[in-house]
Protein backbone atom coordinates (compact mmCIF):
# COMPACT_ATOMS: atom_id res chain seq x y z
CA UNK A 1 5.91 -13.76 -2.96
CA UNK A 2 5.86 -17.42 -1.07
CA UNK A 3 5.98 -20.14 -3.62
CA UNK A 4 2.84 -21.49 -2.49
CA UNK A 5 0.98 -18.41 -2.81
CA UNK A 6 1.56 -18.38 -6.30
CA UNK A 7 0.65 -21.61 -7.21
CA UNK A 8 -2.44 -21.35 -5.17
CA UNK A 9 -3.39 -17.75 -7.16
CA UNK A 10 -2.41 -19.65 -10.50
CA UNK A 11 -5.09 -22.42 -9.80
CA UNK A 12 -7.76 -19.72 -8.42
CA UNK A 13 -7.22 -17.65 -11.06
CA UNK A 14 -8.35 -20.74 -13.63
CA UNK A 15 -11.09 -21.44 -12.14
CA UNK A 16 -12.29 -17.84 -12.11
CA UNK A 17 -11.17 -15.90 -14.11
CA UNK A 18 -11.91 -16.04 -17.96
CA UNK A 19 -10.99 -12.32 -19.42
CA UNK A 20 -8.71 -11.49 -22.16
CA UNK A 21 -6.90 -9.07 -19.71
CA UNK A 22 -4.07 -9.86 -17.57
CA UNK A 23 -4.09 -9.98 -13.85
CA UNK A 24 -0.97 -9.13 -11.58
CA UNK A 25 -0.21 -11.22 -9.10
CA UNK A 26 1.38 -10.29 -6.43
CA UNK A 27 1.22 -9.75 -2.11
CA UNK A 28 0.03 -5.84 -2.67
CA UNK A 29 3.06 -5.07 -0.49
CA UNK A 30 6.21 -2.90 -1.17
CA UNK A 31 9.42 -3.54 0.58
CA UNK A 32 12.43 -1.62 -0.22
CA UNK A 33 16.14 -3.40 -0.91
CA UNK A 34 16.99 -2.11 2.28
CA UNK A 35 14.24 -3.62 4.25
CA UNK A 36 15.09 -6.93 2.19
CA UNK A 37 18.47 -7.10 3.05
CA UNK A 38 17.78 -6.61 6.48
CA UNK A 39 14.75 -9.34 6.93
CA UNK A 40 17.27 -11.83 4.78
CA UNK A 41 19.79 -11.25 7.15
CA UNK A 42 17.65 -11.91 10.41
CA UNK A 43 16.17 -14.37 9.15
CA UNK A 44 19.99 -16.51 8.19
CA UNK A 45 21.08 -15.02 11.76
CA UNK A 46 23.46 -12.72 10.44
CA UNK A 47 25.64 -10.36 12.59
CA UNK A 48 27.44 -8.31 10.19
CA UNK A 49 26.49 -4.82 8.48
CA UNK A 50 24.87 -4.45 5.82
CA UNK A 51 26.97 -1.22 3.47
CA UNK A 52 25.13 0.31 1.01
CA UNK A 53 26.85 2.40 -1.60
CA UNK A 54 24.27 5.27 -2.31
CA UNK A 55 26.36 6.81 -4.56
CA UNK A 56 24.85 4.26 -6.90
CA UNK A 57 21.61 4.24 -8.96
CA UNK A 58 18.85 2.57 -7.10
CA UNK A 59 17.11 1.71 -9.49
CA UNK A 60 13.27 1.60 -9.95
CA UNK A 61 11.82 3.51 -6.74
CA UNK A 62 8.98 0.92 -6.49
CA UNK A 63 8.49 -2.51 -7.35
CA UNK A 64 4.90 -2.60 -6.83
CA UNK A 65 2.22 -4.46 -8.73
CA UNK A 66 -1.24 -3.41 -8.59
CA UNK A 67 -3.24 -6.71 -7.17
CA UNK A 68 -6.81 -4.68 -7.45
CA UNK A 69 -7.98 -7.01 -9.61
CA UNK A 70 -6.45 -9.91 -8.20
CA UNK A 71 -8.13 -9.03 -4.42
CA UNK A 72 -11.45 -7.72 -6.45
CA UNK A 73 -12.05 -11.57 -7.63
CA UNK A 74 -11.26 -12.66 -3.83
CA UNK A 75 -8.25 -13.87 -3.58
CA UNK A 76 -4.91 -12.68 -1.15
CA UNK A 77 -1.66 -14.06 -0.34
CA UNK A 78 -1.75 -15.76 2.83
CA UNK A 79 2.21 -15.50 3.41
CA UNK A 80 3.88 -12.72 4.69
CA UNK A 81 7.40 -11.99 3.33
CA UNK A 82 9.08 -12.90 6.85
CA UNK A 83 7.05 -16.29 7.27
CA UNK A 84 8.19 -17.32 3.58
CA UNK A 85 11.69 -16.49 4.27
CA UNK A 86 11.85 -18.22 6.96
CA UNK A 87 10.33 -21.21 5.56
CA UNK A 88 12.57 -21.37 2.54
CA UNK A 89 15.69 -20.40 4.66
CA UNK A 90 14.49 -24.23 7.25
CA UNK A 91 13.80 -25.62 4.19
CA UNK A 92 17.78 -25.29 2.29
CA UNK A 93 18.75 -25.97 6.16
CA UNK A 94 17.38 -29.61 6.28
CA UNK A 95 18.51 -30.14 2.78
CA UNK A 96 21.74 -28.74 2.53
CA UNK A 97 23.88 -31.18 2.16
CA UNK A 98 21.39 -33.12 -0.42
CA UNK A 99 22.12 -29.90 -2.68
CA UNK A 100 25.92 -30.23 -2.72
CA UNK A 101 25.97 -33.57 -4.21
């Protein structure tokens, strides 16, 4: 989830939402390590291969939350995984060499 996304669901969610419950906040969307790997990779331009070793565990299947309630008061993400990604990834770009200091 983009950064900005969650800060703006944090600020809806105070002004409109009052129960004892929690709510999960999240895009609603599943995307597997695989597919992660792969969209990190185009989006830093790399060439290489990505190797997995699947004699390994993979861990939990699905990393899902349930946003139900979340999208029931009105509110979605407006940031797709790829868009964020890419943002972030221009972002460290033009700041780079401020973070190596």
């Amino acid at each position: 989830m983009y950064v900005d996304d969650l800060a703006d669901a944090v600020v809806f969610l105070t002004g409109n939402y009052s129960e004892a419950g929690p709510v999960n906040v999240g895009t609603g969307t599943d995307v597997t390590i695989r597919e992660l790997a792969a969209l990190v990779g185009k989006t830093v331009g790399f060439r290489g291969e990505l190797v997995f070793d699947t004699s390994k565990p993979d861990g939990t299947p699905r990393k899902l939350l349930d946003v139900g309630r979340l999208h029931a008061l009105g509110w979605r993400a407006s940031t797709d995984l790829e868009a964020g990604l890419r943002t972030t990834y221009e972002w460290f770009c033009a700041h780079e060499s401020q973070l190596r200091r």
